[in-house]
PDB file of N, CA and C in Angstrom:
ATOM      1  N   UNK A   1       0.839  -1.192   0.000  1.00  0.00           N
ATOM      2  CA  UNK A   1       0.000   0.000   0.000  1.00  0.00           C
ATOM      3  C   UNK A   1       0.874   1.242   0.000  1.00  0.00           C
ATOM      4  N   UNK A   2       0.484   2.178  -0.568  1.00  0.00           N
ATOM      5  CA  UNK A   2       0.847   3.858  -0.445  1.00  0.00           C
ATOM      6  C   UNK A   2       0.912   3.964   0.524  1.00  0.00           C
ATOM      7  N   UNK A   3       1.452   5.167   1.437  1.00  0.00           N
ATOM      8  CA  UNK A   3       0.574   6.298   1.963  1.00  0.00           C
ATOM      9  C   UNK A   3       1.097   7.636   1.432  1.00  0.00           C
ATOM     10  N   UNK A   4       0.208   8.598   1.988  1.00  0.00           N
ATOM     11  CA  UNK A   4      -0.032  10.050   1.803  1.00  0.00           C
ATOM     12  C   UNK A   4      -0.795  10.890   2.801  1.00  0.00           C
ATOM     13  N   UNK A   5      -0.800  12.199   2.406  1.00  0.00           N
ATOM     14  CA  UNK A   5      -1.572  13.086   3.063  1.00  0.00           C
ATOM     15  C   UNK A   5      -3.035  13.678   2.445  1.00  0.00           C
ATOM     16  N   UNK A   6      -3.966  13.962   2.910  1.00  0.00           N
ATOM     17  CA  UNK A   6      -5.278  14.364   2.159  1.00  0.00           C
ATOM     18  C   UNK A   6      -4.699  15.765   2.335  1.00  0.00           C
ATOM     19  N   UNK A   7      -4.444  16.040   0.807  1.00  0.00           N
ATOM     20  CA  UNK A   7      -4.415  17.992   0.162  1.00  0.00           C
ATOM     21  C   UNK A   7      -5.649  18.342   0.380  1.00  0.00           C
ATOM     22  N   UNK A   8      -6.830  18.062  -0.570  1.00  0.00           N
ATOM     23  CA  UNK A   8      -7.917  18.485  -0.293  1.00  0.00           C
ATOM     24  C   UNK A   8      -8.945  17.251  -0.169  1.00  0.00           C
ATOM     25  N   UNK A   9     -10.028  17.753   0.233  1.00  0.00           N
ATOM     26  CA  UNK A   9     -11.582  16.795   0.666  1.00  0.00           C
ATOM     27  C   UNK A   9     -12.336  17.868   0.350  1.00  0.00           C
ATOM     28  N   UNK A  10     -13.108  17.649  -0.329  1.00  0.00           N
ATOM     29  CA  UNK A  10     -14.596  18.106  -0.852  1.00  0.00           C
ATOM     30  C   UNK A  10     -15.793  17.762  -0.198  1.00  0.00           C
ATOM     31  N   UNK A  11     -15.954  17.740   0.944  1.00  0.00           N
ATOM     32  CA  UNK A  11     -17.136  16.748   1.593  1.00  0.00           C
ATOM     33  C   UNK A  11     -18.513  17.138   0.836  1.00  0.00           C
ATOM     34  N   UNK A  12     -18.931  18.362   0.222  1.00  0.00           N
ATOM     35  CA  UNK A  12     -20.130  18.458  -0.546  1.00  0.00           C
ATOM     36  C   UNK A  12     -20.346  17.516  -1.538  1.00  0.00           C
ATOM     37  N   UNK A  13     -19.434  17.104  -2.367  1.00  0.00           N
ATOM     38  CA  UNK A  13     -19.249  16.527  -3.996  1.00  0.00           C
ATOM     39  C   UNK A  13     -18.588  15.493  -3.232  1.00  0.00           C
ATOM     40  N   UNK A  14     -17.844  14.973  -2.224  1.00  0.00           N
ATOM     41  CA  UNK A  14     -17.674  13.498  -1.820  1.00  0.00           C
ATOM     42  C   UNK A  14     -16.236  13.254  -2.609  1.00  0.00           C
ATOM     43  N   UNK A  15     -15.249  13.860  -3.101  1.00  0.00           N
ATOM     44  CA  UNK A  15     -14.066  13.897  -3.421  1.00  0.00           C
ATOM     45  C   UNK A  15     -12.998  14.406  -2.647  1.00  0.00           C
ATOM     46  N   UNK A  16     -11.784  14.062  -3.407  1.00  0.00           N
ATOM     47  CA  UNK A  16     -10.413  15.228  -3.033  1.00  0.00           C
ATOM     48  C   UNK A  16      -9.343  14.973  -3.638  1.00  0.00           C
ATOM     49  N   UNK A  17      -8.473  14.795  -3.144  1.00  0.00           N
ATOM     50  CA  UNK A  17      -6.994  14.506  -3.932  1.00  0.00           C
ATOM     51  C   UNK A  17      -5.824  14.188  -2.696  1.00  0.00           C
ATOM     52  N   UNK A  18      -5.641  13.313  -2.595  1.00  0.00           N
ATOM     53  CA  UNK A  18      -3.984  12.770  -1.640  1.00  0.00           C
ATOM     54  C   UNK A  18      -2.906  12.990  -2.235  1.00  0.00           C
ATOM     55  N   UNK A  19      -1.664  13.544  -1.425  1.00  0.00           N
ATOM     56  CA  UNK A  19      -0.670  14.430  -2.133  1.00  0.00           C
ATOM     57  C   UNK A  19       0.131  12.767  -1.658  1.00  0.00           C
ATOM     58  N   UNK A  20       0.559  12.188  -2.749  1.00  0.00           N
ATOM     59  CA  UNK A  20       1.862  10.698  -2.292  1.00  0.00           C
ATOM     60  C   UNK A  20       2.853  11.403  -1.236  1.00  0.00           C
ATOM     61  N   UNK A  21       2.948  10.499  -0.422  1.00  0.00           N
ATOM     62  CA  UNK A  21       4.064  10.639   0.273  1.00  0.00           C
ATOM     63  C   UNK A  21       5.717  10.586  -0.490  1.00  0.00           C
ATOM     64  N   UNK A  22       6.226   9.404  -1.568  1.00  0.00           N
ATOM     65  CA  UNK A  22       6.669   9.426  -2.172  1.00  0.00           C
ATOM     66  C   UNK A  22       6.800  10.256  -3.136  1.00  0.00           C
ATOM     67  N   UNK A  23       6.256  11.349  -3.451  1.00  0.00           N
ATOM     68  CA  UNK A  23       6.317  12.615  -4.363  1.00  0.00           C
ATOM     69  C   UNK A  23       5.775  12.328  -5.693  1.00  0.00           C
ATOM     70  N   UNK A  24       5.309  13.352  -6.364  1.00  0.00           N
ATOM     71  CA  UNK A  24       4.575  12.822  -7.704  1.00  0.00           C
ATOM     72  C   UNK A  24       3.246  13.635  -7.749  1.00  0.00           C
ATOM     73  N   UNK A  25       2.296  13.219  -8.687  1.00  0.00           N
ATOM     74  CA  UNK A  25       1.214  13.797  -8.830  1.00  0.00           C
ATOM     75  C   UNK A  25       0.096  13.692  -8.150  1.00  0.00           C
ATOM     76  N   UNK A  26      -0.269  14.383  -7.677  1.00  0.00           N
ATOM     77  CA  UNK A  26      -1.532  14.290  -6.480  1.00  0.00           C
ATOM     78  C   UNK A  26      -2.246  13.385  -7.000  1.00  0.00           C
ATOM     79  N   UNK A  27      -3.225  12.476  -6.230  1.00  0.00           N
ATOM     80  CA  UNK A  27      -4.205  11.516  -6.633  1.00  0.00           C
ATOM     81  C   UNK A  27      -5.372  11.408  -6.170  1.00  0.00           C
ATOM     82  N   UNK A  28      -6.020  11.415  -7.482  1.00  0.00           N
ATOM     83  CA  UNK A  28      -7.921  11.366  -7.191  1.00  0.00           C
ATOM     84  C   UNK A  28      -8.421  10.553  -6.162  1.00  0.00           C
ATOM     85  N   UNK A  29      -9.076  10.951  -5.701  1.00  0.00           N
ATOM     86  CA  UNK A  29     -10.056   9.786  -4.600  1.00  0.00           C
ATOM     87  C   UNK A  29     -11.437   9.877  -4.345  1.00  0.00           C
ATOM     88  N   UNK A  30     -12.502   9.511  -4.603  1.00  0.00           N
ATOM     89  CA  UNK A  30     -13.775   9.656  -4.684  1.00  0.00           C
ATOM     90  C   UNK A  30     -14.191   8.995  -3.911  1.00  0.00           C
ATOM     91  N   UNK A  31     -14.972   9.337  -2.858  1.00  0.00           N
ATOM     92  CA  UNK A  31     -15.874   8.541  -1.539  1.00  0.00           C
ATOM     93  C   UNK A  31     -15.903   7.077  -1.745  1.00  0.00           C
ATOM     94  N   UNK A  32     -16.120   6.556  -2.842  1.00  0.00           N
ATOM     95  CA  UNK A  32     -16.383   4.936  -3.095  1.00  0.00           C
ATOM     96  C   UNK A  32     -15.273   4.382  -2.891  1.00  0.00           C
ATOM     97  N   UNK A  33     -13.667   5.346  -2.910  1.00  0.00           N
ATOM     98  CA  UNK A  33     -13.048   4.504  -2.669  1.00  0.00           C
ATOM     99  C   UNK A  33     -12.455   4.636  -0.966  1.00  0.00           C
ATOM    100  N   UNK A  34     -13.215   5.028  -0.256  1.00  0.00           N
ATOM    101  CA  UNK A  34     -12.573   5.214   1.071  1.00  0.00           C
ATOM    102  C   UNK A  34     -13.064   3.817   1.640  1.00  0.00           C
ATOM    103  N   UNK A  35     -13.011   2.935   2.095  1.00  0.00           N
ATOM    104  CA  UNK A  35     -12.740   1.677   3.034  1.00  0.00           C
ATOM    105  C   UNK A  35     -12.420   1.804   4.823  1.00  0.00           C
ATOM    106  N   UNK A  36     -14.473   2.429   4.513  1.00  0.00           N
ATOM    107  CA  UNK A  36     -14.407   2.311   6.257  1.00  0.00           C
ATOM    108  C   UNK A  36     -16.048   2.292   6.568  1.00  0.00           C
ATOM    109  N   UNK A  37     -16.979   1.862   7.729  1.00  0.00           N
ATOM    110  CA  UNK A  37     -18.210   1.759   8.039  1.00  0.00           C
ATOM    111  C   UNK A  37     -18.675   3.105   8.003  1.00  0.00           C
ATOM    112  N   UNK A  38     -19.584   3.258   7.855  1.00  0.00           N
ATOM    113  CA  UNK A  38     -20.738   4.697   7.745  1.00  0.00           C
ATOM    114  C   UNK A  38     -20.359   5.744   7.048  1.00  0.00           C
ATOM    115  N   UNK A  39     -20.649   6.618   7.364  1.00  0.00           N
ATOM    116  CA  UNK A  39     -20.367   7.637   6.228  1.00  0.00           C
ATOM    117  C   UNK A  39     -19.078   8.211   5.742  1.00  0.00           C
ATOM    118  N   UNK A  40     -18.204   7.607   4.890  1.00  0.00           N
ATOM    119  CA  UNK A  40     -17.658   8.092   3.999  1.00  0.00           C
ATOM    120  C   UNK A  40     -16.747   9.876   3.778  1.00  0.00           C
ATOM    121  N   UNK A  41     -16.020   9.587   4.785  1.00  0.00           N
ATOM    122  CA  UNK A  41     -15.184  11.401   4.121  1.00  0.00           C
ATOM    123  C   UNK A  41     -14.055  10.995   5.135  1.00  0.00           C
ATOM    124  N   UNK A  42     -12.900  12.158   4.370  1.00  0.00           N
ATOM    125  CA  UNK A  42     -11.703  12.115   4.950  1.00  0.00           C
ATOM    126  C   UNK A  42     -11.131  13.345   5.464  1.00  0.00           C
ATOM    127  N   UNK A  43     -10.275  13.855   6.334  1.00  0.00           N
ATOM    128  CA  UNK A  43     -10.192  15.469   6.309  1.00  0.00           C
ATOM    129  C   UNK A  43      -8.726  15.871   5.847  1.00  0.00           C
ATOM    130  N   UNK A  44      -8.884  17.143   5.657  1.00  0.00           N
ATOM    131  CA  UNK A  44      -7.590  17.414   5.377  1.00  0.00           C
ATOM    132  C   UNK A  44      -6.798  17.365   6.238  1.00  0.00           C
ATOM    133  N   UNK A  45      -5.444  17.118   5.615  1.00  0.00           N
ATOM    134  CA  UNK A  45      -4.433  16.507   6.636  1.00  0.00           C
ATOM    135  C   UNK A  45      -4.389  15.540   7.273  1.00  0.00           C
ATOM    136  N   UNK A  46      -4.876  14.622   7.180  1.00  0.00           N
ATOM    137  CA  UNK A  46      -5.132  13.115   7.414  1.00  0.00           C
ATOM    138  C   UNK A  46      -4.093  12.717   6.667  1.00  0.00           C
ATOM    139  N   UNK A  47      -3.617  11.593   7.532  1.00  0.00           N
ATOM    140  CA  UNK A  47      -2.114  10.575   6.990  1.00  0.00           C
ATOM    141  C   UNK A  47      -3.255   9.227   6.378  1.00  0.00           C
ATOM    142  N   UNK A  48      -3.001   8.833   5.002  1.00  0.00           N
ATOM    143  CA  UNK A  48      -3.783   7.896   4.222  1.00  0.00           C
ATOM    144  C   UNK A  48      -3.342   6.595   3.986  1.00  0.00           C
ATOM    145  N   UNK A  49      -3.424   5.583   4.029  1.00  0.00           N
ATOM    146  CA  UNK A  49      -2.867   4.450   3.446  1.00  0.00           C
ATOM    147  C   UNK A  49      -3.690   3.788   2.061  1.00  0.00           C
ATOM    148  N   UNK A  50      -3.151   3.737   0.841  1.00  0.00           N
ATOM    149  CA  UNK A  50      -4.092   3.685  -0.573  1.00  0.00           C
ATOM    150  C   UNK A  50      -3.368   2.247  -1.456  1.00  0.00           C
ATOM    151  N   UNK A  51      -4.204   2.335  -2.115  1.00  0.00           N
ATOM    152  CA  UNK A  51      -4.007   1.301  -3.377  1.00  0.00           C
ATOM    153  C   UNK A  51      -4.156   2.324  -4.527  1.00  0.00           C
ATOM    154  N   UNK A  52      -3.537   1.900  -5.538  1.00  0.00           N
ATOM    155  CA  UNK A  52      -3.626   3.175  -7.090  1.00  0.00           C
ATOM    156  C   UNK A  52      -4.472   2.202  -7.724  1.00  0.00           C
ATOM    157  N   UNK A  53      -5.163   2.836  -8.866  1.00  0.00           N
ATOM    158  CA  UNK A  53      -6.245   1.766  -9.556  1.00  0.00           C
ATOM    159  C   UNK A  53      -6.675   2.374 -10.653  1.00  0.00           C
ATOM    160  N   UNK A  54      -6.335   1.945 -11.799  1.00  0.00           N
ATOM    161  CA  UNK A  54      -6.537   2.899 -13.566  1.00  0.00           C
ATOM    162  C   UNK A  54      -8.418   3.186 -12.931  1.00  0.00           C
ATOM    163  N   UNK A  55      -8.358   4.906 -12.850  1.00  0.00           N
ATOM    164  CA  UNK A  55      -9.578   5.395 -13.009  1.00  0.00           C
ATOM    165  C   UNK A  55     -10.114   5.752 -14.663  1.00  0.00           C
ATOM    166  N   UNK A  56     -11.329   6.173 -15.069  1.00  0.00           N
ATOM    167  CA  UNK A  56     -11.755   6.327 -15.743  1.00  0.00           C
ATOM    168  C   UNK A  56     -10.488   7.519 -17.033  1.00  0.00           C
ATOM    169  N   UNK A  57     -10.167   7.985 -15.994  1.00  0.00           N
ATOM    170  CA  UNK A  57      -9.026   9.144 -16.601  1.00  0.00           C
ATOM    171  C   UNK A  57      -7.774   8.689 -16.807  1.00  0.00           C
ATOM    172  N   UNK A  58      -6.999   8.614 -15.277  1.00  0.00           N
ATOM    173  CA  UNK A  58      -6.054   8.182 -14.916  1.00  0.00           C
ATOM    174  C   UNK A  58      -6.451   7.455 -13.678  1.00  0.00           C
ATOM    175  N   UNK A  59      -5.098   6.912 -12.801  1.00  0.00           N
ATOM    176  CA  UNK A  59      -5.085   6.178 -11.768  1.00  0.00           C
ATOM    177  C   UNK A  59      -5.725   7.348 -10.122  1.00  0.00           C
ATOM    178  N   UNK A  60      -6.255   6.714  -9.304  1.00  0.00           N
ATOM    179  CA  UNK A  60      -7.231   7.433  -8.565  1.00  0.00           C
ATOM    180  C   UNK A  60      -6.493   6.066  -7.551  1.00  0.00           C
ATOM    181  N   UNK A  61      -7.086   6.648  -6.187  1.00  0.00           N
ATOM    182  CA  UNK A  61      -6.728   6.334  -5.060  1.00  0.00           C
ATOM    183  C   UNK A  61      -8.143   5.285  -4.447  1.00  0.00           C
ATOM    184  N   UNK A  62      -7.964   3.975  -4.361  1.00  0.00           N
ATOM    185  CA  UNK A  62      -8.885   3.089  -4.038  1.00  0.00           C
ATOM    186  C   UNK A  62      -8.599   2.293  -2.740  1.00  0.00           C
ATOM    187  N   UNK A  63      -9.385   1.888  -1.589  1.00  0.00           N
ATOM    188  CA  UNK A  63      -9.654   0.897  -0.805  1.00  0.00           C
ATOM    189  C   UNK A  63      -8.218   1.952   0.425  1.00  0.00           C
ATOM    190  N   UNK A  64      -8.983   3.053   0.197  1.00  0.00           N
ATOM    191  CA  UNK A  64      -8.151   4.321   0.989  1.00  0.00           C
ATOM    192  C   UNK A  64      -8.841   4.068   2.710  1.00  0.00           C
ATOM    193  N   UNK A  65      -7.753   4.305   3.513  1.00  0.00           N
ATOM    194  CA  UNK A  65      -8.097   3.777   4.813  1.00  0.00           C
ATOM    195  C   UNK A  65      -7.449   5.128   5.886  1.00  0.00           C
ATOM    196  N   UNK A  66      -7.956   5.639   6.937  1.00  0.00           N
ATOM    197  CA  UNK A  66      -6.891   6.817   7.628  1.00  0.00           C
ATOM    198  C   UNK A  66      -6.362   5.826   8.423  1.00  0.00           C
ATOM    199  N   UNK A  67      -4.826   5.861   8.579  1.00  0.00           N
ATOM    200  CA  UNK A  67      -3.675   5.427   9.163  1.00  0.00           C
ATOM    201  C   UNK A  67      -4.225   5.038  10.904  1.00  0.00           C
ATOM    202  N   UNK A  68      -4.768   5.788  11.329  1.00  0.00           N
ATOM    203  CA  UNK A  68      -5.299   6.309  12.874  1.00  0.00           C
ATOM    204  C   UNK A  68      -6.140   5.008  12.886  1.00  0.00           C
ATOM    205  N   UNK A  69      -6.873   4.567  11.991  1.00  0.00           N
ATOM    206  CA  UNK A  69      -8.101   3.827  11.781  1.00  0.00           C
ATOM    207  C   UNK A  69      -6.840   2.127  11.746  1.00  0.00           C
ATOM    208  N   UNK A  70      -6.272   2.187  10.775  1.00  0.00           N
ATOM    209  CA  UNK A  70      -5.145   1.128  10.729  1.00  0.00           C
ATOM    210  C   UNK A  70      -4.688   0.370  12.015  1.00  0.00           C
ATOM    211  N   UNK A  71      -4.156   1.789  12.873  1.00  0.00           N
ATOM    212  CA  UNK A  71      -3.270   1.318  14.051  1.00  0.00           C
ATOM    213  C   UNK A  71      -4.312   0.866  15.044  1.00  0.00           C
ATOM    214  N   UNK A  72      -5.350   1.392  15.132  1.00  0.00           N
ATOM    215  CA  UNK A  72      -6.661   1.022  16.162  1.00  0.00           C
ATOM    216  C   UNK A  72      -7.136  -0.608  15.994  1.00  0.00           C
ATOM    217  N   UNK A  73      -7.154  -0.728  14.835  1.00  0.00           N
ATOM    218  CA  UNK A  73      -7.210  -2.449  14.623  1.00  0.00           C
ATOM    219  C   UNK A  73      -6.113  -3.293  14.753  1.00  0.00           C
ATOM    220  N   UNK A  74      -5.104  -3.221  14.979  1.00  0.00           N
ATOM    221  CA  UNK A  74      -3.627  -3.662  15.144  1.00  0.00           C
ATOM    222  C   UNK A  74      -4.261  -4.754  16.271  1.00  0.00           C
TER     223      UNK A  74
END
């Protein structure tokens, strides 16, 4: 898995973009792909852990999890 930081979250429109930790081009992420119970959003500045996955465009950020959420299930 990736990780990264959430640049932006859109919570109206249910999007944003994760800046890679590894450097490179920010990456799409759309609510469907966040991977967690109930409602769906991430905030900015949140540390991310992702999978990349050919989106409709380009590659987008899928089965996205917050790190915080990770270590709590450990």
């Amino acid at each position: 898995m990736k990780t990264g930081t959430v640049k932006i979250w859109q919570k109206e429109r249910g999007y944003g973009y994760i800046t890679p930790d590894e450097g490179g081009d920010d990456v799409f992420v759309h609510f469907n792909g966040i991977d967690m119970d109930g409602f769906k959003s991430l905030i900015q500045g949140e540390k991310v852990a992702y999978v990349l996955v050919q989106g409709y465009k380009s590659y987008q950020a899928a089965q996205v999890r917050p790190l915080s959420v990770e270590a709590a299930d450990v």
